[in-house]
Protein backbone atom coordinates (compact mmCIF):
# COMPACT_ATOMS: atom_id res chain seq x y z
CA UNK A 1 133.66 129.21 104.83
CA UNK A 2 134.21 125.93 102.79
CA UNK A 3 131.59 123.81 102.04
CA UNK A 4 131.76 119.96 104.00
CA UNK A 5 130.22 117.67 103.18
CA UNK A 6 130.91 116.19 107.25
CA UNK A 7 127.97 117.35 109.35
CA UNK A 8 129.84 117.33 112.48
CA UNK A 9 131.79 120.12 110.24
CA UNK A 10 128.52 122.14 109.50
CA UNK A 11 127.90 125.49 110.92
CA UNK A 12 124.74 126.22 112.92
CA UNK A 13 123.03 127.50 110.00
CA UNK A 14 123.34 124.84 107.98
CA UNK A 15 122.18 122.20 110.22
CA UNK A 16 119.68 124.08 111.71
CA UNK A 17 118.28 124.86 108.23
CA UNK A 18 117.96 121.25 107.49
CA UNK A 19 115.76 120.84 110.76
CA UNK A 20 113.96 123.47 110.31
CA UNK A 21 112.69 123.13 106.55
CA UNK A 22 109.33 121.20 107.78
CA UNK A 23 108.68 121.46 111.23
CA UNK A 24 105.01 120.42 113.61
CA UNK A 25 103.75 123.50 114.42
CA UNK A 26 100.66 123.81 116.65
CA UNK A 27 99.05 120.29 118.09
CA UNK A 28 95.11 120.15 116.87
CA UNK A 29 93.56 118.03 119.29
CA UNK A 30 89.88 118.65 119.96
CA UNK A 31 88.04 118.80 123.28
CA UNK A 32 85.66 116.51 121.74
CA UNK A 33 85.13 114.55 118.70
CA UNK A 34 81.43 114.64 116.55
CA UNK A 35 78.81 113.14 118.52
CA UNK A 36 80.21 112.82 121.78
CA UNK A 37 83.12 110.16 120.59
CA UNK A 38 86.03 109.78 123.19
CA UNK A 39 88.38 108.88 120.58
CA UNK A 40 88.71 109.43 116.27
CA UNK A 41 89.62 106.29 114.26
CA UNK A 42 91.70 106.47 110.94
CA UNK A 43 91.98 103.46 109.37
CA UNK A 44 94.04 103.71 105.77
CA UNK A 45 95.13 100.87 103.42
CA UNK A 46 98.30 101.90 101.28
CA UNK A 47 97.10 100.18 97.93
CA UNK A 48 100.68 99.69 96.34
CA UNK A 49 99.64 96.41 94.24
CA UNK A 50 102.43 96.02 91.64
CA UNK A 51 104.01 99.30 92.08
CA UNK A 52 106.16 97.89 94.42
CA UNK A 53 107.87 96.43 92.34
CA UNK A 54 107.89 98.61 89.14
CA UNK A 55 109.45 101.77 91.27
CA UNK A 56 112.59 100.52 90.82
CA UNK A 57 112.28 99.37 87.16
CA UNK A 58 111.83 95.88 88.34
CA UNK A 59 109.91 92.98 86.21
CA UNK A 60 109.97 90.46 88.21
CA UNK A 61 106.99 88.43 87.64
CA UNK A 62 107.03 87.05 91.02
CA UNK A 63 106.93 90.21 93.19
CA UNK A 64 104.39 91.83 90.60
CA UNK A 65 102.20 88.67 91.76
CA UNK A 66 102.18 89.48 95.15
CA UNK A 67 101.05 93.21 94.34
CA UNK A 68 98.37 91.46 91.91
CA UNK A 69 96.54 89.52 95.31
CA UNK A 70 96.10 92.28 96.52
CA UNK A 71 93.36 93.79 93.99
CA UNK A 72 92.47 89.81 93.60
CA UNK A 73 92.31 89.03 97.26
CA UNK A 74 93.77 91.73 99.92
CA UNK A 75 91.07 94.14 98.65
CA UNK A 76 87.94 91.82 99.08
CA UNK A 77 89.03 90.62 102.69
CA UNK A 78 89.44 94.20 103.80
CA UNK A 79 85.95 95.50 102.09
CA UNK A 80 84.42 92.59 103.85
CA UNK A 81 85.44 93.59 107.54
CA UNK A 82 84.79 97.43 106.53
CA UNK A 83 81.09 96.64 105.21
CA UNK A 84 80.08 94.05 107.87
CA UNK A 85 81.40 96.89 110.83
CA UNK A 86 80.25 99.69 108.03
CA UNK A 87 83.37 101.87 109.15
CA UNK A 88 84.84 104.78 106.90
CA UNK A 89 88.67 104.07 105.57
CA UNK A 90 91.05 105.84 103.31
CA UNK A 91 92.73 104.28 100.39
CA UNK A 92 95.82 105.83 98.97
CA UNK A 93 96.12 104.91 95.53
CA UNK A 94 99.28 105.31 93.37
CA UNK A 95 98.12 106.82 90.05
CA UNK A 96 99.46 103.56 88.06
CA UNK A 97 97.55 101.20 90.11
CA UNK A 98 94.35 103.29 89.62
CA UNK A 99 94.81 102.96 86.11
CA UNK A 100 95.59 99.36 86.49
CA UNK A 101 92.13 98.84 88.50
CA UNK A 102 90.05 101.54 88.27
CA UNK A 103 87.07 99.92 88.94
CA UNK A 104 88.58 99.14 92.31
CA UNK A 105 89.47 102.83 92.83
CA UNK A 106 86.10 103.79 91.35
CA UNK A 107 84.38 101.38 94.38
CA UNK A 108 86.41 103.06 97.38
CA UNK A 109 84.69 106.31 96.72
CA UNK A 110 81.19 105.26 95.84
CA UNK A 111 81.33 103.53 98.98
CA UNK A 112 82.16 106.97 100.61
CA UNK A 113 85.49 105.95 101.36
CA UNK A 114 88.46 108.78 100.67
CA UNK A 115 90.89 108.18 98.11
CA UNK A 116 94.54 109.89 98.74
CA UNK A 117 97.05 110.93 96.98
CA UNK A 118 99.95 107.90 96.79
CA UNK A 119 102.33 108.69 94.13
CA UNK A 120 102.54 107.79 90.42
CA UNK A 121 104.22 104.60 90.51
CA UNK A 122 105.16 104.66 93.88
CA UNK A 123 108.41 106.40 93.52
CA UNK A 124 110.66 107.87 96.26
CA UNK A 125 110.37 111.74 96.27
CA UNK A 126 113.75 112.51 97.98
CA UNK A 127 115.57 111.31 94.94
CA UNK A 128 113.67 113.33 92.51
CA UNK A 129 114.23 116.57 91.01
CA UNK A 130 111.64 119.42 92.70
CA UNK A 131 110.38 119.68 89.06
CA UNK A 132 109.55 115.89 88.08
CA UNK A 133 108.23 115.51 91.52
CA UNK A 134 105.78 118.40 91.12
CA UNK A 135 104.58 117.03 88.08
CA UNK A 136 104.25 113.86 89.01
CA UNK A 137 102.18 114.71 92.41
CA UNK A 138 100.22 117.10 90.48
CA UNK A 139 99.45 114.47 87.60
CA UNK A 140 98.65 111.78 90.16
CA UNK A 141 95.69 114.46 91.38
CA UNK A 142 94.20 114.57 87.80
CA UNK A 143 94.37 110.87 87.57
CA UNK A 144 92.91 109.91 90.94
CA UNK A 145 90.22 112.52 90.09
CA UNK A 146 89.49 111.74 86.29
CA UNK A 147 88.94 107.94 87.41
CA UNK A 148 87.69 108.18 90.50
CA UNK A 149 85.29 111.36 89.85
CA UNK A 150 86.02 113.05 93.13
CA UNK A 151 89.71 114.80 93.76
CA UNK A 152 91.45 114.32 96.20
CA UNK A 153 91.85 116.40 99.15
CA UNK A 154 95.18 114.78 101.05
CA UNK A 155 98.27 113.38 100.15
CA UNK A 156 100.63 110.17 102.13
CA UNK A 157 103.91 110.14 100.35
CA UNK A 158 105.16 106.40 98.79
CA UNK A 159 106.94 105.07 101.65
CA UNK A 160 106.40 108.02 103.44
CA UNK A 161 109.37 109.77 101.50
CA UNK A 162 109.44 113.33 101.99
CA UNK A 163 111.50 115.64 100.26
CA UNK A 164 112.63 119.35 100.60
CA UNK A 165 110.30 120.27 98.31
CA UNK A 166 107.28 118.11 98.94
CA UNK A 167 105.40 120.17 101.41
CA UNK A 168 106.29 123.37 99.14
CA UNK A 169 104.14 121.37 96.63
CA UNK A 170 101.17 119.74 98.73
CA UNK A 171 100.81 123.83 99.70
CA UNK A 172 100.55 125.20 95.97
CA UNK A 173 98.22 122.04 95.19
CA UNK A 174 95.90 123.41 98.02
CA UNK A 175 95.80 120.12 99.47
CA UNK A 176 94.34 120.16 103.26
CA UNK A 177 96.43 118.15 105.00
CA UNK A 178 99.14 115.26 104.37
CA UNK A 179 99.57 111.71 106.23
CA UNK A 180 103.51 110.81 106.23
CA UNK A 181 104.93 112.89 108.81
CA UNK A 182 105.81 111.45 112.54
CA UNK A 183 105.76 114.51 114.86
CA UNK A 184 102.94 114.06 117.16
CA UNK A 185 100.05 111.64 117.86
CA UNK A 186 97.64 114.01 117.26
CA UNK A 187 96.98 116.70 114.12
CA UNK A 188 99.23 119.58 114.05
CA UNK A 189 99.98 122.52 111.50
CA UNK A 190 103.33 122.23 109.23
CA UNK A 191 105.44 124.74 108.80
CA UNK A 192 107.49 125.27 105.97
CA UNK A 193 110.83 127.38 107.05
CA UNK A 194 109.07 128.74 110.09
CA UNK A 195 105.73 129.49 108.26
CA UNK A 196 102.21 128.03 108.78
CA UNK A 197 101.64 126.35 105.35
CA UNK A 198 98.07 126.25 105.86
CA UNK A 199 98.54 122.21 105.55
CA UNK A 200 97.26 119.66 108.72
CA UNK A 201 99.49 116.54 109.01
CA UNK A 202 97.58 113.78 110.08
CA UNK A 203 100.82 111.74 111.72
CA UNK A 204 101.32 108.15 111.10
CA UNK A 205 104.33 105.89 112.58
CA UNK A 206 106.32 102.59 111.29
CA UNK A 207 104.94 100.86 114.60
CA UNK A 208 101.48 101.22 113.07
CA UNK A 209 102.29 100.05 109.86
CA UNK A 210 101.46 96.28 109.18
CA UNK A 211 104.63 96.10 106.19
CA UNK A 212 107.79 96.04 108.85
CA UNK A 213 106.59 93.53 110.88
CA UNK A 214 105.23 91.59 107.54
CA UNK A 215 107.22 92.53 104.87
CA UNK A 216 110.57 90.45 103.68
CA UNK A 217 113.30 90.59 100.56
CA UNK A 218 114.09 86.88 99.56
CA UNK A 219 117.38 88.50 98.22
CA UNK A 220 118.01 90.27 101.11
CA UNK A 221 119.57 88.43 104.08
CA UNK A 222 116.43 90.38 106.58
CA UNK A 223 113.75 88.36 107.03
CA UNK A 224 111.70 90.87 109.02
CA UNK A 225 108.72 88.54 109.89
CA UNK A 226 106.92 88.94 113.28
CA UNK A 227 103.89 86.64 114.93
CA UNK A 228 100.19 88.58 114.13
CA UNK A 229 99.64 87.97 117.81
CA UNK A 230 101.98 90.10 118.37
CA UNK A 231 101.40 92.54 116.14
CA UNK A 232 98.01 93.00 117.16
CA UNK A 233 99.37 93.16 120.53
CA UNK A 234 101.02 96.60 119.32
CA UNK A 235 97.87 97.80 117.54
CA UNK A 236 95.67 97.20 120.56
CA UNK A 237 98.08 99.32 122.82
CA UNK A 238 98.23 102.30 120.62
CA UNK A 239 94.49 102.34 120.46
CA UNK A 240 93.96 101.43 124.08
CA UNK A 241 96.68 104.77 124.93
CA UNK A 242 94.69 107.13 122.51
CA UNK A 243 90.79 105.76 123.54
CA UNK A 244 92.59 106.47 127.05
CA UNK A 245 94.47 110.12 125.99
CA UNK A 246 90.68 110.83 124.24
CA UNK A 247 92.82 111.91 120.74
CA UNK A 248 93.80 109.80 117.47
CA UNK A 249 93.87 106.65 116.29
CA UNK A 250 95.77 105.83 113.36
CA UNK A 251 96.47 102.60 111.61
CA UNK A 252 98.32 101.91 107.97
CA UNK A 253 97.85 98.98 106.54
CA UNK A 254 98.44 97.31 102.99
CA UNK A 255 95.96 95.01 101.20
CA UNK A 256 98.82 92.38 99.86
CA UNK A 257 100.15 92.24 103.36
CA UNK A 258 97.31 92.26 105.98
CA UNK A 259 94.71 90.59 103.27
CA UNK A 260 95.82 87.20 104.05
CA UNK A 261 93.31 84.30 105.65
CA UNK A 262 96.35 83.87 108.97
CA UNK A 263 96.37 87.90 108.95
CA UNK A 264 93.24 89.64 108.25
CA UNK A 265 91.51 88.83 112.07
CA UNK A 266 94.22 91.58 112.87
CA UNK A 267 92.31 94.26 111.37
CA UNK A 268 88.65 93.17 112.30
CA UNK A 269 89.58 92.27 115.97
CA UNK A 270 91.37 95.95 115.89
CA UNK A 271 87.82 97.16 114.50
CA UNK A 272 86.07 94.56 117.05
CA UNK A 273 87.43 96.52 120.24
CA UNK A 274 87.35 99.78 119.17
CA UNK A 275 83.57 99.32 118.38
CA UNK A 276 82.85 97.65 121.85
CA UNK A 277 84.03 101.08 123.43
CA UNK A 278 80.79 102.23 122.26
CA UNK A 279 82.22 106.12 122.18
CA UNK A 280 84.52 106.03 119.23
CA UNK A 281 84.28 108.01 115.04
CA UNK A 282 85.29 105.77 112.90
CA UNK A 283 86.38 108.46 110.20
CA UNK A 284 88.68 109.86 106.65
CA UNK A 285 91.35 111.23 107.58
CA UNK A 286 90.37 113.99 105.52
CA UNK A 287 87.13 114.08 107.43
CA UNK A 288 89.00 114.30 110.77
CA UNK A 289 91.21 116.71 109.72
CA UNK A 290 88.27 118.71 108.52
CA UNK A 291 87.03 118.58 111.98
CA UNK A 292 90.18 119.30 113.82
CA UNK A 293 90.66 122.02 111.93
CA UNK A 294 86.62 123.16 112.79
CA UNK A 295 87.01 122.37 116.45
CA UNK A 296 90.90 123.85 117.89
């Protein structure tokens, strides 16, 4: 049969192939959660800083700025609200900003925070050969560990890019469990063609992510820019549905966008009512993937 490159053209193999490369396999949701908790917390902060802009061989001074308040500002705000509530967050760190600021990665984990897996410089896997991208991801681990002194355990792709062969890779690394998947609310096994990889996604979701309601391109003609009212109003539902489901709570966030004086009550008042529940882990991801893995 001739190869087209229309998928309404494909045959079933093809297209079911494609679906079925990485698939959820079984949910992990515990009966209960460590002491009792109704509901597991995962706060993580996506610390891009000035890869943002260098991915794409940019230099503009301007947008490597913005990237820079984040280590000079974003960070402090958001260690501020996470020391005053002492609450556990991880930090996925692209291996260029670590060695950018690695006193700043250094602090994360002798605060007993978890530091992830992020990238090298932020690049998109799904455009890179299965090669570079191995060696890049696998590089990135030697960094994170040779500055931070602990490696890491968990990997959340740059902008959540995931390519054919980046679960293939996160398996051979022997990493536990990956953060850039969307299948489920809760935990749940990947599969790599059909086969339990061993791996635990911990699922995140764009409407949990502060950057696309934030986030905006002064070339671009999108101004994506939405009232932190209501973006806390989204925040506070997802929580409210998983405290009320008894599963997982899981928030991204990004120093240079949610570290700002109009923007940063978004993240404590998130941390506020969680806290007045009085029956919720504030936890790693690694560490509640540790436990759903334990306890299902």
């Amino acid at each position: 049969m001739t190869k087209s490159d229309n998928p309404w053209e494909w045959p079933e193999e093809t297209w079911r192939g494609k679906v079925d490369r990485v698939r959820a396999g079984q949910t992990l949701k515990p009966t209960a959660w460590p002491n009792g908790a109704r509901c597991a917390v995962a706060v993580s902060f996506d610390v891009d800083h000035e890869t943002n802009e260098l991915r794409d061989g940019g230099e503009s001074i301007s947008a490597m700025s913005r990237g820079q308040y984040g280590n000079r500002q974003g960070i402090p705000r958001v260690m501020d609200v996470i020391r005053r509530h002492d609450i556990k967050a991880s930090f996925y760190v692209p291996a260029v900003v670590a060695q950018l600021y690695p006193d700043e990665t250094r602090m994360f984990v002798a605060e007993g925070h978890e530091v992830g897996i992020h990238g090298w410089i932020h690049e998109r896997n799904s455009v890179l050969p299965a090669d570079v991208e191995r060696d890049l991801q696998m590089r990135s681990a030697d960094m994170l560990e040779k500055i931070s002194g602990k490696r890491p355990v968990g990997i959340r792709t740059p902008s959540w890019d995931f390519s054919q062969s980046t679960l293939e890779i996160t398996r051979d690394m022997g990493l536990i469990y990956d953060s850039s998947l969307m299948g489920d609310v809760d935990c749940y096994h990947l599969l790599l063609d059909g086969v339990d990889t061993g791996v635990i996604e911990l699922p995140v979701e764009w409407i949990r992510d502060d950057a696309v309601y934030f986030n905006m391109n002064r070339f671009s003609a999108l101004r994506p820019y939405t009232p932190p009212e209501a973006v806390f109003d989204v925040f506070r539902r997802e929580f409210e549905a998983a405290y009320d489901e008894g599963g997982l709570f899981q928030l991204t966030m990004h120093p240079h966008v949610t570290g700002y004086r109009s923007r940063i009550w978004i993240f404590e008042d998130i941390v506020r009512l969680a806290k007045d529940k009085g029956d919720v882990w504030f936890a790693t991801h690694a560490e509640i993937v540790e436990w759903v893995k334990a306890n299902t």
